[in-house]
Protein backbone atom coordinates (compact mmCIF):
# COMPACT_ATOMS: atom_id res chain seq x y z
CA UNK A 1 -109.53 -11.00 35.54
CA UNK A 2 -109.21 -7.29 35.80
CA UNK A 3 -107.47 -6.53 39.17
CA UNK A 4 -109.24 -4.47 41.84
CA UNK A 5 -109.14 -1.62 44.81
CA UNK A 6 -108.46 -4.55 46.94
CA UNK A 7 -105.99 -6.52 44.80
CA UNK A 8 -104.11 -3.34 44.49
CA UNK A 9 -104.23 -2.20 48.35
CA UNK A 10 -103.01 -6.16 49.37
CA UNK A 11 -99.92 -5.92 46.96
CA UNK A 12 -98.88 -2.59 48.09
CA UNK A 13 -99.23 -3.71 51.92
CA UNK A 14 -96.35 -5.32 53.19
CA UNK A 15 -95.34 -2.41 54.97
CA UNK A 16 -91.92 -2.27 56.46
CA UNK A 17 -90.58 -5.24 54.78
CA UNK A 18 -91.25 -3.47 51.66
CA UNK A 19 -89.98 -0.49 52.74
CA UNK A 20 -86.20 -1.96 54.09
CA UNK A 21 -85.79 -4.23 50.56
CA UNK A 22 -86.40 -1.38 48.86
CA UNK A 23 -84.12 1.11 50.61
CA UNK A 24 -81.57 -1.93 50.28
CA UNK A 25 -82.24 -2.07 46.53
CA UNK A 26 -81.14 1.81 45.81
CA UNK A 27 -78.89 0.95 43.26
CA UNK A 28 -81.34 -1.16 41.07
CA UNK A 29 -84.23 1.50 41.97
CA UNK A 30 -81.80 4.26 40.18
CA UNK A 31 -80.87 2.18 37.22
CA UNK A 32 -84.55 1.68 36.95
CA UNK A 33 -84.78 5.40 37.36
CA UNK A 34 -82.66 5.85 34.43
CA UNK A 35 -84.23 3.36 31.99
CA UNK A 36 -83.03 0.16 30.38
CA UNK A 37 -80.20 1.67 29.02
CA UNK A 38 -77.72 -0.07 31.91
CA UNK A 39 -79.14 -3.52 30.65
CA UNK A 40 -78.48 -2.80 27.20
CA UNK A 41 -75.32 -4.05 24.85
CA UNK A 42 -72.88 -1.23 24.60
CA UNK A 43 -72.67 -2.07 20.37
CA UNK A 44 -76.54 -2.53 20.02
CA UNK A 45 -78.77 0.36 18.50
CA UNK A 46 -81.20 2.07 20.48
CA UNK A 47 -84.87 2.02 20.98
CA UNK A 48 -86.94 4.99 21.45
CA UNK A 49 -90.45 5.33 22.59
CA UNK A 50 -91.28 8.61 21.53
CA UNK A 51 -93.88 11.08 20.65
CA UNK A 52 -94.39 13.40 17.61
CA UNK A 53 -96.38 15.43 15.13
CA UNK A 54 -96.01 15.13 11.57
CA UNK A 55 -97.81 17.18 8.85
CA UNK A 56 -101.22 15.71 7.67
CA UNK A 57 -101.41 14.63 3.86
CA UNK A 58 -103.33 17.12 1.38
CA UNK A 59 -103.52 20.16 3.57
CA UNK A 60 -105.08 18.27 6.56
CA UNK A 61 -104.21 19.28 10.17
CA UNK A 62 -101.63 17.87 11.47
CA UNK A 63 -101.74 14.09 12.70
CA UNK A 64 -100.38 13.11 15.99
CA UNK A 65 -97.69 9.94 16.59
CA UNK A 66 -96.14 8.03 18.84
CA UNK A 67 -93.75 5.20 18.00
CA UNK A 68 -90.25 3.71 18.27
CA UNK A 69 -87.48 5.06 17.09
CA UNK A 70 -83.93 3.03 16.51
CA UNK A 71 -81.12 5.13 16.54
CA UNK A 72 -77.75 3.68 15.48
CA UNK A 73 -74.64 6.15 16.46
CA UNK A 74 -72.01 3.90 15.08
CA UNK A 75 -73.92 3.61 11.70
CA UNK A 76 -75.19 7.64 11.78
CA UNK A 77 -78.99 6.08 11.02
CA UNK A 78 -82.07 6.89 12.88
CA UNK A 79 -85.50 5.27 11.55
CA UNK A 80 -88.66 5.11 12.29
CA UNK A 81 -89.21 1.34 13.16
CA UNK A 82 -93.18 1.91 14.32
CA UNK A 83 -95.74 4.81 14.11
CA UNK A 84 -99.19 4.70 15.72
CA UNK A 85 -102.02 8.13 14.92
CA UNK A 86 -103.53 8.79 17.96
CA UNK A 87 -106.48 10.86 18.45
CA UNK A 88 -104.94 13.64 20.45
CA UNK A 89 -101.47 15.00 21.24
CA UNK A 90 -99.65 12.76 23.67
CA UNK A 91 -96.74 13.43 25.90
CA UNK A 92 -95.72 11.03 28.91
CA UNK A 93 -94.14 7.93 27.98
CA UNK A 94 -93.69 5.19 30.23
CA UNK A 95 -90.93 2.25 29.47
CA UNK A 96 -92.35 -1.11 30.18
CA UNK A 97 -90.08 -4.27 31.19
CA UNK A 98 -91.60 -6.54 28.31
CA UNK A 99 -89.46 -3.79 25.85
CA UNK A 100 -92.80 -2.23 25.19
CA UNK A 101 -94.04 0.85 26.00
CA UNK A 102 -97.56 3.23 27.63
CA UNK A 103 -98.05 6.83 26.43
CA UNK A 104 -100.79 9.16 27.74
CA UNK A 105 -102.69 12.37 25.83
CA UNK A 106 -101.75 15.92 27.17
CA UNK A 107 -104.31 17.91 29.52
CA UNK A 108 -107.23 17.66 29.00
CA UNK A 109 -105.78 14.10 28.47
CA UNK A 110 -108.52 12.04 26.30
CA UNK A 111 -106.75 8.82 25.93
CA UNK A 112 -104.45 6.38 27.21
CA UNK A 113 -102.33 3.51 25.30
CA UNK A 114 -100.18 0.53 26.19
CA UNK A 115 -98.15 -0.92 23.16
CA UNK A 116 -95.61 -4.04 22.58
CA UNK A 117 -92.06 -4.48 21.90
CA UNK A 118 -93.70 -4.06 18.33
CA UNK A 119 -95.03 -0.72 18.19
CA UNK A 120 -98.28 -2.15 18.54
CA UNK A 121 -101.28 -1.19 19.97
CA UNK A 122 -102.49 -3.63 23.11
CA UNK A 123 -104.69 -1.72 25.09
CA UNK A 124 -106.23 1.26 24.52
CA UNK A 125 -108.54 3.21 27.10
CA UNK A 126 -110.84 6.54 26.31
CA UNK A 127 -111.84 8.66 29.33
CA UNK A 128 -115.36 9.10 28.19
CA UNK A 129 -115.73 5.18 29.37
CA UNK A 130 -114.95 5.93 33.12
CA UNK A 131 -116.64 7.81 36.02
CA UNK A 132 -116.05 9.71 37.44
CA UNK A 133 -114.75 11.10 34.09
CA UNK A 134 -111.50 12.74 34.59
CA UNK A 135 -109.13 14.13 32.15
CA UNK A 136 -104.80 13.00 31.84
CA UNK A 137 -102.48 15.53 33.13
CA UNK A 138 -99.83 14.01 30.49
CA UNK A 139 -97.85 11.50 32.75
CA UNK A 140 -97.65 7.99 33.79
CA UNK A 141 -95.52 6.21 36.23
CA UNK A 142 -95.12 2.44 36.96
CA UNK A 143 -95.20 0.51 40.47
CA UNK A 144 -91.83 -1.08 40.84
CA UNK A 145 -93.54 -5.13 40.63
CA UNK A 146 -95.03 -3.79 37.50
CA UNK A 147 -98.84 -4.89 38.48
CA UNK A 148 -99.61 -0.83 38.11
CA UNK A 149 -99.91 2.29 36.60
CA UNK A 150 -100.19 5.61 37.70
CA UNK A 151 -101.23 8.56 36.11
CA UNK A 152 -101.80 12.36 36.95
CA UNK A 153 -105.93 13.60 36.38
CA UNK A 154 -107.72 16.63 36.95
CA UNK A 155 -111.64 16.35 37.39
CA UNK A 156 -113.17 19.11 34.82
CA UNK A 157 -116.47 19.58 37.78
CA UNK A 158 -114.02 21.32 40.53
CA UNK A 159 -110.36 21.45 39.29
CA UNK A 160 -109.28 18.69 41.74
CA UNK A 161 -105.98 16.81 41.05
CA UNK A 162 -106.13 13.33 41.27
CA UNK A 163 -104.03 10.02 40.78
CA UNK A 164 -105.38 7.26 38.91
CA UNK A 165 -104.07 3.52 40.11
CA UNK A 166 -104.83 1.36 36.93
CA UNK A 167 -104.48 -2.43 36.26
CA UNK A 168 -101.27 -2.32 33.90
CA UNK A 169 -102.71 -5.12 31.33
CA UNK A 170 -106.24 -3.53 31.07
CA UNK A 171 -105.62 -0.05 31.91
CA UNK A 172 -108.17 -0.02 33.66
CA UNK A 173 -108.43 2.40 37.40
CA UNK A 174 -108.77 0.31 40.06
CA UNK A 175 -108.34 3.20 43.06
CA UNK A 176 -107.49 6.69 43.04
CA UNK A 177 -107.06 9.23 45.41
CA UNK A 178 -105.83 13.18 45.59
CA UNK A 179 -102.48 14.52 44.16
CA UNK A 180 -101.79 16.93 47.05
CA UNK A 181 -102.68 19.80 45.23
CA UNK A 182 -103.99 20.74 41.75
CA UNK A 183 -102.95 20.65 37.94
CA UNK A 184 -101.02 17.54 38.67
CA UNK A 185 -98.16 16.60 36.07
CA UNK A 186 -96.24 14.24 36.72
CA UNK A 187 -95.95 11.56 39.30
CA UNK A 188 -92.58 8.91 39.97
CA UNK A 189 -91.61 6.31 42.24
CA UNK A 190 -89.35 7.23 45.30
CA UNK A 191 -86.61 4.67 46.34
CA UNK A 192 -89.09 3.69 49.25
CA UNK A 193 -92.02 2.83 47.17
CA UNK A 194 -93.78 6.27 48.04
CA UNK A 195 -94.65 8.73 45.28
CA UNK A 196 -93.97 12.26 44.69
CA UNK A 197 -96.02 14.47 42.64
CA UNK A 198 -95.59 17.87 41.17
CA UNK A 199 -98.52 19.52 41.12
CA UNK A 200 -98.51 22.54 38.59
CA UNK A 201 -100.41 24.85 40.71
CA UNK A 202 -102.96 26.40 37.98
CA UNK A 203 -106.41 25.72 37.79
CA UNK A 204 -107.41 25.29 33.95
CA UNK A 205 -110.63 25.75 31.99
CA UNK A 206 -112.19 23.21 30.06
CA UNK A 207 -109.97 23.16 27.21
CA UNK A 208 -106.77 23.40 29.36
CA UNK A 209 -105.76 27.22 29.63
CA UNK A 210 -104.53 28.27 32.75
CA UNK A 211 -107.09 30.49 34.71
CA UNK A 212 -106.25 33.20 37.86
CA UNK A 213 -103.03 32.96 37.48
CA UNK A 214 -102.46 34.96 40.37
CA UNK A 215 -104.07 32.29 42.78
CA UNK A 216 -101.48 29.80 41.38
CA UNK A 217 -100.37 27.41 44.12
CA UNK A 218 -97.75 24.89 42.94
CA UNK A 219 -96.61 21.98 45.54
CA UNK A 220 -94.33 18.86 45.17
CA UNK A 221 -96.59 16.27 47.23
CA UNK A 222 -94.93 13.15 49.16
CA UNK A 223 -98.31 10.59 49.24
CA UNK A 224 -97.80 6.86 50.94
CA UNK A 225 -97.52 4.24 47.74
CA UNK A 226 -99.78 1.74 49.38
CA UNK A 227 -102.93 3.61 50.33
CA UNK A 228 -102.51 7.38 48.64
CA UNK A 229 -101.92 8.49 52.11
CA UNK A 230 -100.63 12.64 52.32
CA UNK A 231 -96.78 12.62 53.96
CA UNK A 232 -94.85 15.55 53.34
CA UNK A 233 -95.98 18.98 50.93
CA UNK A 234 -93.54 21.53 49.83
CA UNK A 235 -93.80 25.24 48.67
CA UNK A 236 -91.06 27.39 46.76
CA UNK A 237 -91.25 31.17 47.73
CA UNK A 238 -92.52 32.26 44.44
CA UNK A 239 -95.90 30.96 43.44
CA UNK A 240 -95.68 31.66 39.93
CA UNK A 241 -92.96 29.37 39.31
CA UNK A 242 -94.64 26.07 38.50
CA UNK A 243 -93.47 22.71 38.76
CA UNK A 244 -93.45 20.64 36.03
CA UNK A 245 -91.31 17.44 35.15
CA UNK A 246 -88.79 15.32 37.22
CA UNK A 247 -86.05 13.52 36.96
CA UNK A 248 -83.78 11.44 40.00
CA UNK A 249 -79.85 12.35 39.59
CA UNK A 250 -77.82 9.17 39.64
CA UNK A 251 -76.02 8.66 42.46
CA UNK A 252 -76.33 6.90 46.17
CA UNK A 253 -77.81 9.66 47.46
CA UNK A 254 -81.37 10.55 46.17
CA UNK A 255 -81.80 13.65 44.96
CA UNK A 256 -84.85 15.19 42.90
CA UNK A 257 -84.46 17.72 40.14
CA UNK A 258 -87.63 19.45 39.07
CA UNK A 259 -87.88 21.76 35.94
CA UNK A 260 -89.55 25.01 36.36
CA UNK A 261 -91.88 27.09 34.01
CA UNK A 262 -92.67 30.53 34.45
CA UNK A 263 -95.94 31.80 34.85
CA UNK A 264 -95.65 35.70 35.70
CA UNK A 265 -97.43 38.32 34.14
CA UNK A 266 -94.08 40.69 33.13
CA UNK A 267 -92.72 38.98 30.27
CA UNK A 268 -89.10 40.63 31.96
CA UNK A 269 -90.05 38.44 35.31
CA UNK A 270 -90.66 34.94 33.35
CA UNK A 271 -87.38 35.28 31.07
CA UNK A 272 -85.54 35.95 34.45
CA UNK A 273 -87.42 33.45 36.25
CA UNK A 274 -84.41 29.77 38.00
CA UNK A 275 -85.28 26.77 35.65
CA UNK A 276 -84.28 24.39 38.41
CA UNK A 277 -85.60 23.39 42.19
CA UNK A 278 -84.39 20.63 44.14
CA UNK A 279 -85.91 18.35 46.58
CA UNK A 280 -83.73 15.97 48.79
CA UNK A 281 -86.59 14.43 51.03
CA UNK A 282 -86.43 17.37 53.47
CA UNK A 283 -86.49 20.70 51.30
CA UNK A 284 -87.54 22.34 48.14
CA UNK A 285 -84.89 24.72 47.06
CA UNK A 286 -83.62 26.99 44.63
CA UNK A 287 -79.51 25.79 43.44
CA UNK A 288 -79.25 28.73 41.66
CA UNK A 289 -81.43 31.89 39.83
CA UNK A 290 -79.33 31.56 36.32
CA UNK A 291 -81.85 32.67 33.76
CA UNK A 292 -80.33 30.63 30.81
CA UNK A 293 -83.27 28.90 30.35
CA UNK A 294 -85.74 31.60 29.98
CA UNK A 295 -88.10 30.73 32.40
CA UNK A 296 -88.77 27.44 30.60
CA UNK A 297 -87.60 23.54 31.01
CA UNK A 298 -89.56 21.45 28.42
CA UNK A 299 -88.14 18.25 29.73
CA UNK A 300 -84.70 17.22 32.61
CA UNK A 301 -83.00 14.41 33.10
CA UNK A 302 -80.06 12.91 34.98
CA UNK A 303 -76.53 14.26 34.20
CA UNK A 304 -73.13 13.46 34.23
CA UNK A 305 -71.74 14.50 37.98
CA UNK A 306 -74.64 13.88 39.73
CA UNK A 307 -76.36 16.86 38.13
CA UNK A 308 -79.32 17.30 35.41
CA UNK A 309 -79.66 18.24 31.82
CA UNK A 310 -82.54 20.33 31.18
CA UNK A 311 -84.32 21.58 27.83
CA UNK A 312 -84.36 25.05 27.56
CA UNK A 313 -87.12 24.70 24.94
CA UNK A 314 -87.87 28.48 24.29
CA UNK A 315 -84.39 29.60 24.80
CA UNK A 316 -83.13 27.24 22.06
CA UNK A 317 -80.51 25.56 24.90
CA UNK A 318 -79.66 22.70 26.56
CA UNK A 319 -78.40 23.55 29.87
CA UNK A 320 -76.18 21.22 33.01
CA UNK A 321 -76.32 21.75 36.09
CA UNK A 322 -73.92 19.91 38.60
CA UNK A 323 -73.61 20.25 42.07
CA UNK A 324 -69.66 21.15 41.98
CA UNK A 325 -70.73 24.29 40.57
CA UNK A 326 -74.36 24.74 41.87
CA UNK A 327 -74.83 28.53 41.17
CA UNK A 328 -74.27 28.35 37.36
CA UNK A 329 -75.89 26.64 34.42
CA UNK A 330 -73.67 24.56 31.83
CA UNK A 331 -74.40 25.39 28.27
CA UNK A 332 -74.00 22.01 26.00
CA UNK A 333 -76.03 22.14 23.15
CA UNK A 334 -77.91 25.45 20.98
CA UNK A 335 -80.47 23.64 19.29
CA UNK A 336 -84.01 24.80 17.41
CA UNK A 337 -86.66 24.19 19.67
CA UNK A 338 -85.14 21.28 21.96
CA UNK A 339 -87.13 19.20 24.41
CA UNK A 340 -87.42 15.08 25.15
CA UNK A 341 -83.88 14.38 26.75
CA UNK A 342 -83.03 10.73 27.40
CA UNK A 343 -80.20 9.50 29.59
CA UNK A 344 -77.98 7.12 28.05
CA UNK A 345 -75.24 5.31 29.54
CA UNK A 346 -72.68 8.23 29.85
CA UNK A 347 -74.75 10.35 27.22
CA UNK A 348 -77.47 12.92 27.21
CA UNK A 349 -80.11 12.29 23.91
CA UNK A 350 -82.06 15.96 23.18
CA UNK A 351 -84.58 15.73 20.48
CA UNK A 352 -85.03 19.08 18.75
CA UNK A 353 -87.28 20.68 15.79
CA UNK A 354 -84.62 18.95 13.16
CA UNK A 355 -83.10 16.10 14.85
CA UNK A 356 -81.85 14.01 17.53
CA UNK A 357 -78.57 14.80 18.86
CA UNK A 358 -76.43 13.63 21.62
CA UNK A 359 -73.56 15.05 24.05
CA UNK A 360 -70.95 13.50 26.23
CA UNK A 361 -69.00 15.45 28.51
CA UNK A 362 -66.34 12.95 27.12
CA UNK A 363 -66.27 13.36 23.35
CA UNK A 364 -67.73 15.94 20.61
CA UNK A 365 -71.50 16.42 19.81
CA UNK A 366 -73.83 14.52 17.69
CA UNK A 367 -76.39 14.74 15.52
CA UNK A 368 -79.13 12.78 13.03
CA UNK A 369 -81.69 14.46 11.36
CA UNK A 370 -85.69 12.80 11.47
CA UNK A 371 -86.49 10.54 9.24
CA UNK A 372 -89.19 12.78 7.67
CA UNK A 373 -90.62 16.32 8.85
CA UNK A 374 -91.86 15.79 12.01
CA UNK A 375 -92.18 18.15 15.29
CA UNK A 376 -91.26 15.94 18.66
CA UNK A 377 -93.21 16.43 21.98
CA UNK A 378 -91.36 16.94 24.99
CA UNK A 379 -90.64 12.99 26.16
CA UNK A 380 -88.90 10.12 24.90
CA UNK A 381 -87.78 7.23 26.77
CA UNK A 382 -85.20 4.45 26.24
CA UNK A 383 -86.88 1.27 25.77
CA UNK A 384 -85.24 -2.11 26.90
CA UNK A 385 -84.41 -4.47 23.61
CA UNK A 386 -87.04 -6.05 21.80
């Protein structure tokens, strides 16, 4: 039976309880945080949820993928072990604890998919069969009992964000309310089962483009995990830096890295523009304004030190960031076009334009070219063994 409001509202209501297991359970919430990669064998090969396009046979547009990819350091081999077309680009993938995995279509968002330890397809779910009819911001976040999904919406009529609670098995949204401010991206878990959301900030047209870009208004929003309710709403000085993807740093204290990308008008003013903010509970900051990244993080994730690794996508860079030396930017990798990063026991994963390559602060670089010709999307996640 598909769950409802109310199911959802009397599993996310036991309040302080909750609250004090979960700030006991830190530790597991930041393994979690990271992906199965702590529960997996140090010898066995990887599994990849990922996200690509590959060229479309006899001069046809492109086709768009996701899939799992097993990756096998020891053995230099990376293969494609599953490949699903889907109707639209995707971009968010979400890790699920039965080793399979969800993915979700980037804005205007179309479609969303939950698949098995297999690569395949279990539930698939169009927007046209909801109302109200909303489109996917690109993201998807799970509750921590795994009863849940969230995802990141904007309503085409008015521009509102939203967040969509949805029945994991069915997919299906069972409540909703507002993101705490508009163009929504992506939503995760906080280690007291709240959620924060970073809200892009631009209102988009029908097809996605970015509109008035000079009434931008980005905010990271703090809503209650059991009703939706607003908490907390932060601000950085400078409105035309919008925030895009997260990432927790490991750790026992929780801090939240958020990559920036640049919206200003001077092309001078968006190559200059910080990459990185921070948010510790209480503040949204700045660490540092090193322009390495060119005003543009495709994808972070946690880093060695307590830091983050972000994808300097335009830049061609792969850039650390550690808080023993906050006001400077770690170069680690010079790739073509690099973008999903994936945290991996004490290594960083960045998949580029030609490959997939990895870096330890421990031991030289390195790298395995795709399978076939292929162009990743920004995401990837490490998926627990099949």
């Amino acid at each position: 039976m598909q769950r409802t409001a109310a199911a959802w509202a009397a599993s996310r209501n036991d309040g302080p309880r909750r609250r004090r297991m979960l700030a006991a359970a830190l530790p597991a919430f930041l393994a979690a945080a990271l992906g199965p990669a702590a529960l997996r064998a140090a010898d066995a090969p990887l599994r990849l949820a990922a996200a690509w396009r590959a060229a479309g046979g006899g001069g046809n547009a492109a086709v768009h993928h996701v899939g799992i990819l097993e990756v096998d350091w020891d053995e230099a081999r990376l293969r494609i072990a599953a490949e699903l077309p889907v109707p639209a680009r995707a971009h968010g993938l979400l890790a699920l604890a039965d080793g399979g995995f969800a993915a979700v279509a980037f804005r205007p968002g179309p479609w969303l998919l939950r698949c098995d330890a297999q690569g395949r397809p279990m539930q698939r779910l169009l927007v046209d069969e909801e109302r109200p009819r909303r489109g996917f911001n690109g993201h998807v976040e799970g509750s921590a009992d795994g009863h849940w999904l969230y995802t990141t919406e904007t309503d085409p009529a008015d521009g509102s964000g939203w967040i969509g609670v949805r029945d994991a098995r069915t997919l299906r949204r069972a409540a909703q309310f507002p993101s705490g401010g508009i163009d929504p991206h992506q939503v995760l878990g906080t280690p007291e089962g709240a959620l924060v959301v970073a809200n892009g900030g631009i209102l988009r047209d029908a097809s996605g483009r970015g509109l008035e870009l000079a009434r931008m208004d980005p905010t990271l929003a703090l809503l209650a995990g059991d009703s939706g309710r607003p908490i907390g709403q932060w601000r950085l000085p400078d409105p035309r830096l919008s925030l895009r993807h997260m990432a927790w740093a490991e750790g026992e204290r929780p801090l939240l890295g958020i990559g920036l990308q640049a919206e200003h008008d001077s092309a001078d003013a968006r190559r200059d523009a910080p990459a990185l903010a921070l948010w510790d509970g209480h503040a949204l900051t700045l660490p540092c304004a090193d322009a390495s990244a060119a005003g543009y993080v495709g994808d972070i994730a946690a880093g060695p030190a307590g830091g983050f690794v972000l994808s300097a996508q335009k830049a061609g860079r792969g850039l650390w960031w550690q808080p023993a030396a906050p006001q400077h930017l770690t170069l680690v990798a010079e790739l073509t076009e690099p973008c999903a990063l994936v945290r991996e026991r004490s290594a960083v994963l960045i998949g580029a334009g030609r490959g997939l390559a990895r870096w330890r602060t421990d031991a030289g670089g390195q790298m395995l070219r795709w399978p076939v010709a292929m162009a990743p999307d920004n995401h990837a996640v490490l998926l627990a063994a099949a």
